[in-house]
C-alpha atoms as a PDB file:
ATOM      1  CA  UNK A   1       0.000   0.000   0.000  1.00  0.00           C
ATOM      2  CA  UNK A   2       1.292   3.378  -0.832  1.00  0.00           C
ATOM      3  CA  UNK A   3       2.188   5.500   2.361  1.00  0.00           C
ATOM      4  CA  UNK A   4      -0.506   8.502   2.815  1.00  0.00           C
ATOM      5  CA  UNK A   5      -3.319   6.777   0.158  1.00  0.00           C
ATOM      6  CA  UNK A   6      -6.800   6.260   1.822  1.00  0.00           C
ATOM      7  CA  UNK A   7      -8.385   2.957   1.441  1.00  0.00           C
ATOM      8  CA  UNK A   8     -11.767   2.096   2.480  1.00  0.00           C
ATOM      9  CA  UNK A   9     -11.367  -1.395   4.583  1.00  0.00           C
ATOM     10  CA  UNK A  10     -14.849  -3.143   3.936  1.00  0.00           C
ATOM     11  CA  UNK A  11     -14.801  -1.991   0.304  1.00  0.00           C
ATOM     12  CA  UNK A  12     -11.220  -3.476  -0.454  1.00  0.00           C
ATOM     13  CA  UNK A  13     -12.209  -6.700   1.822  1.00  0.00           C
ATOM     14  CA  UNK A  14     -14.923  -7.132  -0.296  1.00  0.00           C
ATOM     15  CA  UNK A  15     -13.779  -6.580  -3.605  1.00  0.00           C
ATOM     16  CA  UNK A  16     -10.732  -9.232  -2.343  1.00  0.00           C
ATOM     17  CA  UNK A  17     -13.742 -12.017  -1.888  1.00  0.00           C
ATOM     18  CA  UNK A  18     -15.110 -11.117  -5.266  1.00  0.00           C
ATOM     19  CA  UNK A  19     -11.315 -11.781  -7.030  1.00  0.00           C
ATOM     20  CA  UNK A  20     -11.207 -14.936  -5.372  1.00  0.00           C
ATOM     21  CA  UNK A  21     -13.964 -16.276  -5.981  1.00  0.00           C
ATOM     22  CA  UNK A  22     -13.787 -15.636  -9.834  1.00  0.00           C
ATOM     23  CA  UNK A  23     -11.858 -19.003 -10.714  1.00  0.00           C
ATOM     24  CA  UNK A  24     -15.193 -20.156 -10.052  1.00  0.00           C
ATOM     25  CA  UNK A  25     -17.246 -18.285 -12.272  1.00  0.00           C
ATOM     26  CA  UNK A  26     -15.306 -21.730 -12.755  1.00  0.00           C
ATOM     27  CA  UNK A  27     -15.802 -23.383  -9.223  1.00  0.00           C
ATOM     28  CA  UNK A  28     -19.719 -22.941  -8.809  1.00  0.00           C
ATOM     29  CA  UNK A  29     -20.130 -23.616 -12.788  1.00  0.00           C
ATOM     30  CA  UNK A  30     -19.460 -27.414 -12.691  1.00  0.00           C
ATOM     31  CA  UNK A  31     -21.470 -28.660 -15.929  1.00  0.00           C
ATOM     32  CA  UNK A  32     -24.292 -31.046 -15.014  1.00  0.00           C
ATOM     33  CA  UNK A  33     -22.449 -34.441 -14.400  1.00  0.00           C
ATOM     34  CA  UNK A  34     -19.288 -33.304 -13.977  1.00  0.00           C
ATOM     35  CA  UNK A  35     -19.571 -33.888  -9.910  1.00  0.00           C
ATOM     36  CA  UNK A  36     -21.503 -31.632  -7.012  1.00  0.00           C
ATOM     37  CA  UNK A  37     -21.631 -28.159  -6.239  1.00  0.00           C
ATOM     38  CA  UNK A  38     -21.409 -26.006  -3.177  1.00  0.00           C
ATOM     39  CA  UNK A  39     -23.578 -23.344  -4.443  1.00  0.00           C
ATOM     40  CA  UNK A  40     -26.281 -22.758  -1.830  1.00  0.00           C
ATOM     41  CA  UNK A  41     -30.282 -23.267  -2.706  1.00  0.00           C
ATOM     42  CA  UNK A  42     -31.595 -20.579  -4.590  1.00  0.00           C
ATOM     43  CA  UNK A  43     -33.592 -18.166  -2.143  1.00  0.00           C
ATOM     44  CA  UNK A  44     -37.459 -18.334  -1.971  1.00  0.00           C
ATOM     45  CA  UNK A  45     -39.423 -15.140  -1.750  1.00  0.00           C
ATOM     46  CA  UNK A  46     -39.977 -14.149   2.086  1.00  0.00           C
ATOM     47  CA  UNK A  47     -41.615 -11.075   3.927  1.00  0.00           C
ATOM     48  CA  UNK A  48     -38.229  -9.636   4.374  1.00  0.00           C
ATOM     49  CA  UNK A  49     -37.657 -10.164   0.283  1.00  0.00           C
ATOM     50  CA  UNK A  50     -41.109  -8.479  -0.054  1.00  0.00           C
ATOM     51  CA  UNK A  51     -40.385  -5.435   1.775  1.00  0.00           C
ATOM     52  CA  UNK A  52     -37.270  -5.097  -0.350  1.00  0.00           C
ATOM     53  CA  UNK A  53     -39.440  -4.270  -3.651  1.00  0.00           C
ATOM     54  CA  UNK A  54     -40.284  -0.995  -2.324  1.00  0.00           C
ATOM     55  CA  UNK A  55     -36.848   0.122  -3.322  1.00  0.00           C
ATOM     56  CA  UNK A  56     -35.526  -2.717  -5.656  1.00  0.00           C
ATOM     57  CA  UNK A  57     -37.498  -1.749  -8.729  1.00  0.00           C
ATOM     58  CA  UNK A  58     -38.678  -5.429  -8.825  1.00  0.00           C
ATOM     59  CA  UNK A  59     -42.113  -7.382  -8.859  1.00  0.00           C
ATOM     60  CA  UNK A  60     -41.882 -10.248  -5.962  1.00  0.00           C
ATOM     61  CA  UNK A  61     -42.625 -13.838  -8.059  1.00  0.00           C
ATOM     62  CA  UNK A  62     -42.526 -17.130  -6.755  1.00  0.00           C
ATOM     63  CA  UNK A  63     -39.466 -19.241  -7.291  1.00  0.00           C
ATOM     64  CA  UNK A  64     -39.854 -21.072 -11.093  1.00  0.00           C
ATOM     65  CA  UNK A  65     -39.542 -24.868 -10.614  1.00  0.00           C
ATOM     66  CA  UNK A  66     -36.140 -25.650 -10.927  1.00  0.00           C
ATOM     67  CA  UNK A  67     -34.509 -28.814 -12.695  1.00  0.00           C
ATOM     68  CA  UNK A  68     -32.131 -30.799 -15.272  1.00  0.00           C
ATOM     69  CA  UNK A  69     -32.509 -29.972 -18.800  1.00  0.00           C
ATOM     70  CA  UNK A  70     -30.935 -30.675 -21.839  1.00  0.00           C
ATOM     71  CA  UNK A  71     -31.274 -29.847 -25.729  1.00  0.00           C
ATOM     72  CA  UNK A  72     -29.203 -30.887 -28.660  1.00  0.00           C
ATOM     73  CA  UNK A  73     -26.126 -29.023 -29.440  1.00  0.00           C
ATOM     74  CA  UNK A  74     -26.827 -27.056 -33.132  1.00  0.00           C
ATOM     75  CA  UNK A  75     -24.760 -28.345 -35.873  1.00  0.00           C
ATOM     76  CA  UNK A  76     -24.176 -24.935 -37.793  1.00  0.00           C
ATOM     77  CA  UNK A  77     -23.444 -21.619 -36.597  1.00  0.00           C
ATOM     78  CA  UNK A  78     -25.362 -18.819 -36.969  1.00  0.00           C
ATOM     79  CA  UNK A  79     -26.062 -16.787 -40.638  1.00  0.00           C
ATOM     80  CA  UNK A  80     -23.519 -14.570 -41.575  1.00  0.00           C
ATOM     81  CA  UNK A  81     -24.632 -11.078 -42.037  1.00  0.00           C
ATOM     82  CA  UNK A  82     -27.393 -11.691 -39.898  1.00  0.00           C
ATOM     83  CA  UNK A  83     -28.438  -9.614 -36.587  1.00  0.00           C
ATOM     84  CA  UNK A  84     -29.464 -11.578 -33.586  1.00  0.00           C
ATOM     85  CA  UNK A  85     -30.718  -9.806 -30.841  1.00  0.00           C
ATOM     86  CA  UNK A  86     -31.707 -11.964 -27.744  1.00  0.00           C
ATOM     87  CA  UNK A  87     -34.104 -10.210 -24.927  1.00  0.00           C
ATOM     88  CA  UNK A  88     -34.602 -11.501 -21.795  1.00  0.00           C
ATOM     89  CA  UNK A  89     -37.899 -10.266 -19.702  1.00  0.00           C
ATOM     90  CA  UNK A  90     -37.750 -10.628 -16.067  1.00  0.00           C
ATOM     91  CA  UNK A  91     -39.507  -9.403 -13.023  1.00  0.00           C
ATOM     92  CA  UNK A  92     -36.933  -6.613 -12.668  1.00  0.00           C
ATOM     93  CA  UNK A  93     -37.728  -6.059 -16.642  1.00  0.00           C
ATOM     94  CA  UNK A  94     -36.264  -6.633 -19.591  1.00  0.00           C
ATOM     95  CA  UNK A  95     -32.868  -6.314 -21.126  1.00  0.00           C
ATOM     96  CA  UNK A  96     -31.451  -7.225 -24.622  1.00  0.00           C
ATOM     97  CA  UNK A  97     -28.002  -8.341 -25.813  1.00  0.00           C
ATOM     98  CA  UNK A  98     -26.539  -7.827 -29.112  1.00  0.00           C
ATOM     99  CA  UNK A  99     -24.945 -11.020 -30.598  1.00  0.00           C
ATOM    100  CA  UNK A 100     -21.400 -10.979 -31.821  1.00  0.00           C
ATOM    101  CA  UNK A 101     -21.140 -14.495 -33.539  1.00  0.00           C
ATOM    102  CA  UNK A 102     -17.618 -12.964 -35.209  1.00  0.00           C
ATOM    103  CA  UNK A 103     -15.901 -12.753 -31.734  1.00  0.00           C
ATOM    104  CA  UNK A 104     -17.431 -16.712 -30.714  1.00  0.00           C
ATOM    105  CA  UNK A 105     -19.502 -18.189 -33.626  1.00  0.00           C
ATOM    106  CA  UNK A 106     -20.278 -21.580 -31.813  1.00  0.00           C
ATOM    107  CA  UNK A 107     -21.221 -20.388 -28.276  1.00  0.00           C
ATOM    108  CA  UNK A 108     -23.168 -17.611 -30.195  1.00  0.00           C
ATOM    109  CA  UNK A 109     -25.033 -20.222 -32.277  1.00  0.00           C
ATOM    110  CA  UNK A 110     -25.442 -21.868 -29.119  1.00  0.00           C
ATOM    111  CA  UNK A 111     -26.869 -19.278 -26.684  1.00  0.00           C
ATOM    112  CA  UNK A 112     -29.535 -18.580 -29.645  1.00  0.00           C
ATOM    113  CA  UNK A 113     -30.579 -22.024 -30.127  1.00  0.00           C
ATOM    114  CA  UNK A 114     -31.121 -22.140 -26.533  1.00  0.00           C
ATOM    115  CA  UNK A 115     -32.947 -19.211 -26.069  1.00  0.00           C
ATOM    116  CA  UNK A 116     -35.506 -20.538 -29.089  1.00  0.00           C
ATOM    117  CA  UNK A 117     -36.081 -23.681 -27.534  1.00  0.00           C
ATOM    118  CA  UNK A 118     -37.022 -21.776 -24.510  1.00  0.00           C
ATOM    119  CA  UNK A 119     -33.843 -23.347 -22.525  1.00  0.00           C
ATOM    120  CA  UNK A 120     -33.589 -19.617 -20.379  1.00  0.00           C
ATOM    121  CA  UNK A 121     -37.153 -19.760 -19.801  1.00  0.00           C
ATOM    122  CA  UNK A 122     -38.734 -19.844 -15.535  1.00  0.00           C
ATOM    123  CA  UNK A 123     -34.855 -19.744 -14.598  1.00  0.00           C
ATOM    124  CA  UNK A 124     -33.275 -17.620 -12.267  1.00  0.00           C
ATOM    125  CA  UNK A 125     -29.964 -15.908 -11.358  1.00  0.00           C
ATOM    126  CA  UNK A 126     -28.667 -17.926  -8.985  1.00  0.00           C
ATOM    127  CA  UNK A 127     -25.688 -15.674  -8.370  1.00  0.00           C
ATOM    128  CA  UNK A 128     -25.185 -12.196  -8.406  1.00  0.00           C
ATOM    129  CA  UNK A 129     -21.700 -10.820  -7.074  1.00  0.00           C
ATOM    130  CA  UNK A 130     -22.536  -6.824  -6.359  1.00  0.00           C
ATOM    131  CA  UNK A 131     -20.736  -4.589  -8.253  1.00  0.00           C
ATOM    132  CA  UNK A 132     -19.216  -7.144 -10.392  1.00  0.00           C
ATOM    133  CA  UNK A 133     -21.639  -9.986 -12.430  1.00  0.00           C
ATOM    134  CA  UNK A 134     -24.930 -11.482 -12.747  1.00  0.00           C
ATOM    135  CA  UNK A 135     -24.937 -14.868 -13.523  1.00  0.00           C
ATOM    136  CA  UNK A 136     -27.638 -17.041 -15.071  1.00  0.00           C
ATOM    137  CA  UNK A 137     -28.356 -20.056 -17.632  1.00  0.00           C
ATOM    138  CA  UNK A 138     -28.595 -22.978 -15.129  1.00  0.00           C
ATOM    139  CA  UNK A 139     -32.041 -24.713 -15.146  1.00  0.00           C
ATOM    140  CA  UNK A 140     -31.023 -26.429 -12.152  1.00  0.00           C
ATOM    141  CA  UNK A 141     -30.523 -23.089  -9.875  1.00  0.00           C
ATOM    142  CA  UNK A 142     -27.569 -24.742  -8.081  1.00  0.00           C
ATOM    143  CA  UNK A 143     -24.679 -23.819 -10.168  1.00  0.00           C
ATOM    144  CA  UNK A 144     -23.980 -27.482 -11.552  1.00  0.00           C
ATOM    145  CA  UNK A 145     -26.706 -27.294 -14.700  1.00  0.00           C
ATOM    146  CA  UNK A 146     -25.890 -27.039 -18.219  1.00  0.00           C
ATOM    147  CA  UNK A 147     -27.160 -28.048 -22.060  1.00  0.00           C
ATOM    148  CA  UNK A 148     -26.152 -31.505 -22.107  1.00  0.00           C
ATOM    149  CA  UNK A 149     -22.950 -30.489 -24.507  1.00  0.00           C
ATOM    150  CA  UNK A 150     -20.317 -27.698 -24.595  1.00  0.00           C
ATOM    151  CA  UNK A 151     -18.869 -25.712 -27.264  1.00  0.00           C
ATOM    152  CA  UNK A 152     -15.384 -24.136 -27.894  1.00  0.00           C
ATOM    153  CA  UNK A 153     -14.192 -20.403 -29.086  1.00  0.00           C
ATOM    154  CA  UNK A 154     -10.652 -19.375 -27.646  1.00  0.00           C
ATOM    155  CA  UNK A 155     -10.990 -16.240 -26.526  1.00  0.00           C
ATOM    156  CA  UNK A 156      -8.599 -13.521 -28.393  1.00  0.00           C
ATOM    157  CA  UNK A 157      -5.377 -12.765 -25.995  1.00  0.00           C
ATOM    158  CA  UNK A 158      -6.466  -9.047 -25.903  1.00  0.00           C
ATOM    159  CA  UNK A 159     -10.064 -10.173 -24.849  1.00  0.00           C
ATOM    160  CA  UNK A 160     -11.274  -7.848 -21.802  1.00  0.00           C
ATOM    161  CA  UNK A 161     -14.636  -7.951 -20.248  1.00  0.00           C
ATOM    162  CA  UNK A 162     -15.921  -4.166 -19.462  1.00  0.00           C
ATOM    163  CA  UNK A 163     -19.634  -3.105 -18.199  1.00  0.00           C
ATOM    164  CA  UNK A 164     -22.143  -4.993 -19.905  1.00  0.00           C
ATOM    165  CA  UNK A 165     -20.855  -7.569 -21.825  1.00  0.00           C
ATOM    166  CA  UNK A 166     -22.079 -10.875 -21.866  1.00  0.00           C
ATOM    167  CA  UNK A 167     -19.454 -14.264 -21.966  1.00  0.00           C
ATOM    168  CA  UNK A 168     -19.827 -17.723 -21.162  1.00  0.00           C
ATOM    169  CA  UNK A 169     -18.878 -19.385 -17.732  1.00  0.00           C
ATOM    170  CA  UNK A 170     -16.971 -22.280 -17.444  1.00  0.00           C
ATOM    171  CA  UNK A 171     -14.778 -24.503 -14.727  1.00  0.00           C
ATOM    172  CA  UNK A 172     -11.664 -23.761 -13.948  1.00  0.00           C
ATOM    173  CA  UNK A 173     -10.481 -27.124 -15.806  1.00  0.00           C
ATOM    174  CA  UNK A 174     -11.908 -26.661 -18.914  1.00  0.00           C
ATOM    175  CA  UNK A 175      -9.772 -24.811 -21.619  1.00  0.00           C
ATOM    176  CA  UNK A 176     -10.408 -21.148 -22.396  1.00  0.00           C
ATOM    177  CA  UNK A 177     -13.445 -20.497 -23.953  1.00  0.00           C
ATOM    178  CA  UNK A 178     -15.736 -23.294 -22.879  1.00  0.00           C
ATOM    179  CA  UNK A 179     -18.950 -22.722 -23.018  1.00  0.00           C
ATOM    180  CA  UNK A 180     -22.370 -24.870 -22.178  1.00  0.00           C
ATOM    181  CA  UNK A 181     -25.774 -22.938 -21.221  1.00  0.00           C
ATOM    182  CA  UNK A 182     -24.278 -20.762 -17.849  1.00  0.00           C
ATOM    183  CA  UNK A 183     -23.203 -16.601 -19.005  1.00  0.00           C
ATOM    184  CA  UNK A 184     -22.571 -13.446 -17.208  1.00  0.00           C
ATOM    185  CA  UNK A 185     -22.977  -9.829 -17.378  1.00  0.00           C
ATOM    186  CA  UNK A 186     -20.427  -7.450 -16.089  1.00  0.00           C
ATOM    187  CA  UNK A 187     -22.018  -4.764 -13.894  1.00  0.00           C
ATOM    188  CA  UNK A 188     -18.169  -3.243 -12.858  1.00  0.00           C
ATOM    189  CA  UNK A 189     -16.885  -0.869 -15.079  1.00  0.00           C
ATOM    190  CA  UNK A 190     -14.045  -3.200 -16.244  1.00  0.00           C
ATOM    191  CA  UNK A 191     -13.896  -6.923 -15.005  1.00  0.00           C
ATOM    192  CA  UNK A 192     -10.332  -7.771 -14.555  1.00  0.00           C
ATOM    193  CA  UNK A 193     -10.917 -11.408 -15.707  1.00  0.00           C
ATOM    194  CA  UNK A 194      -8.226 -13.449 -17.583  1.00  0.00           C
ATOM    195  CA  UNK A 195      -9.387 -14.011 -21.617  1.00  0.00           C
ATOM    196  CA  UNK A 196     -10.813 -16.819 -21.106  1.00  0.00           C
ATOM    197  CA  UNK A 197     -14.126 -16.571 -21.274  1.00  0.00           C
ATOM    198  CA  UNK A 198     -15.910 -16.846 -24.879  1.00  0.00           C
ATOM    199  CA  UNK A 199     -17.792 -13.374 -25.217  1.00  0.00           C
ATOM    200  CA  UNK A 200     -21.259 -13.461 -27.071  1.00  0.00           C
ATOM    201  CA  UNK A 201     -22.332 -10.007 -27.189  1.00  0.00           C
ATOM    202  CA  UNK A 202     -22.958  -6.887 -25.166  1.00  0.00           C
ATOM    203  CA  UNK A 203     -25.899  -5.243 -23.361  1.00  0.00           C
ATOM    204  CA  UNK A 204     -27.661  -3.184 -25.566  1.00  0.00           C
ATOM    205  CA  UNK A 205     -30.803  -2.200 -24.243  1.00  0.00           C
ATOM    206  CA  UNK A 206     -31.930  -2.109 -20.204  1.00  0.00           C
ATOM    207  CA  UNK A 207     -28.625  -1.903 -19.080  1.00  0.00           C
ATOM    208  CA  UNK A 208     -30.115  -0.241 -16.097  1.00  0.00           C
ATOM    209  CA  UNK A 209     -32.139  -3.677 -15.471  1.00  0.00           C
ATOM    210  CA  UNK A 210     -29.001  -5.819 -15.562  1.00  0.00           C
ATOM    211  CA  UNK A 211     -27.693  -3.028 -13.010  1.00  0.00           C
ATOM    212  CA  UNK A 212     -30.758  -3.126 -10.731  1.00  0.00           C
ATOM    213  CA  UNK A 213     -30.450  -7.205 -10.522  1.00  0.00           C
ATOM    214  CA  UNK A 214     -26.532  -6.963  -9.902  1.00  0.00           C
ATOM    215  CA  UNK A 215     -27.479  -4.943  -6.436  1.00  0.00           C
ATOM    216  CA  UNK A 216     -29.915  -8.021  -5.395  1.00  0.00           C
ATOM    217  CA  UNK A 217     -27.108 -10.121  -4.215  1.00  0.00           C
ATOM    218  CA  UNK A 218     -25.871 -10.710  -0.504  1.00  0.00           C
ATOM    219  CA  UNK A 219     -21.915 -11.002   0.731  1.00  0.00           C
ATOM    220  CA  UNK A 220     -22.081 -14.499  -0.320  1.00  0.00           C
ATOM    221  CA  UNK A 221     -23.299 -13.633  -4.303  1.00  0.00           C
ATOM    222  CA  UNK A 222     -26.303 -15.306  -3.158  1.00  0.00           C
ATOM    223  CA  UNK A 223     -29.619 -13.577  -4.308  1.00  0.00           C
ATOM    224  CA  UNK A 224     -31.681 -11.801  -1.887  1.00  0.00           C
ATOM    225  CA  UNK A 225     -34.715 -12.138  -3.695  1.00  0.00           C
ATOM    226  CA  UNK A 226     -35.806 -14.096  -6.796  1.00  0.00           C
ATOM    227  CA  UNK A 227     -34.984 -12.756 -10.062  1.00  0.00           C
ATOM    228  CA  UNK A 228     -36.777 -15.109 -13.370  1.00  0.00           C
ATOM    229  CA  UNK A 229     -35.962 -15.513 -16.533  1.00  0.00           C
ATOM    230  CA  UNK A 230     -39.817 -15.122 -17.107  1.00  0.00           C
ATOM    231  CA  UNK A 231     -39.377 -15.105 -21.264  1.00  0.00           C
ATOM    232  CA  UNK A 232     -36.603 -15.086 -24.165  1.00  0.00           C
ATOM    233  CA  UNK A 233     -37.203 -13.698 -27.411  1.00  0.00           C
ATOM    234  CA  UNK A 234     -34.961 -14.067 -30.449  1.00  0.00           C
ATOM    235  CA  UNK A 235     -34.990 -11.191 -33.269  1.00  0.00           C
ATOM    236  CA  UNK A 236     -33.114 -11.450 -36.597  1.00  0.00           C
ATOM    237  CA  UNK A 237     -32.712  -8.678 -38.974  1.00  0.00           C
ATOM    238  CA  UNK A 238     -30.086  -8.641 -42.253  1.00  0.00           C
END
């Protein structure tokens, strides 16, 4: 520490847990079958979480019923000169990410076939690490769910992960750029993540909303209230 700088304890003890954990945006994404979790339950909607609303922007639902899914992996990438944009509605409201299939054309095709088949849909963020990411795309709700199948799209060296953009999770074992059904939005300004997380696009519209849902989470990055994945809609323009 430099002599004379100020340095707000809690902040820099917490932003310290948030580091460390990151190799699990690896440890609590375990792909379903690849062994058990320690990600806690996913939170069910109490008095306490009620109260919260008043302030939180969000409608109290019910938690979705949770479980395994799976769906077949696609066997082509996406058009080329195509536009996909993917919107997710949720009881905090709705954002929408912009595809890049350039920057990782099979997690892109992917994430798109998913959201068709209605893969997203009744999920929840089961983590959500304040001022850092939200994290959603396990059907499960435990950290441990996934597609069935993963994909593959090294990440560029220069790769860098600033507010709002959207990449793939993965275990800490698998090789850069693994990707099944699990992805995150940065809510920092600028993640300081390794490359190794296939990118799929940016936040485009209701950046706010993805902001609002990254304050919902607790010391642990556990949810204090339940935020669905009510409905996914895929638009396509040339």
């Amino acid at each position: 520490m430099l002599a004379g700088r100020h340095r707000h304890p809690a902040s820099d003890r917490s932003r310290a847990v948030w580091r460390a954990r990151l190799l699990p945006l690896a440890g609590l994404l375990a792909l379903a079958g690849c062994g058990g979790s320690s990600h806690p339950a996913p939170p069910t909607t109490t008095a306490a979480a009620t109260a919260r609303t008043n302030t939180s922007g969000c409608s109290v639902v019910p938690l979705p019923k949770l479980g395994a899914r799976s769906e077949p992996k696609p066997a082509t990438t996406l058009a080329p000169r195509m536009h996909y944009a993917v919107t997710f509605l949720t009881n905090c409201g709705s954002f929408t990410i912009a595809i890049d299939q350039a920057e990782s054309p099979h997690a892109a095709a992917s994430f798109v076939s998913l959201a068709r088949r209605g893969f997203f849909t009744e999920t929840i963020f089961p983590r959500i690490a304040v001022g850092f990411v939200i994290q959603g795309g396990d059907p499960t709700g435990t950290g441990t769910g996934g597609p069935g199948y993963t994909t593959v799209d090294t990440p560029p060296a220069g790769a860098t992960y600033p507010h709002g953009v959207v990449a793939m999770a993965k275990t800490a074992a698998q090789a850069p750029g693994t990707a099944g059904s699990q992805f995150f939005v940065v809510t920092e300004p600028s993640a300081a993540l390794p490359p190794d997380y296939a990118i799929i696009g940016s936040v485009t519209r209701g950046l706010d909303v993805v902001d609002r849902i990254g304050r919902l989470g607790n010391a642990e990055q556990q949810p204090t209230m339940v935020v669905e994945i009510e409905r996914v809609t895929v638009k396509v323009s040339g």
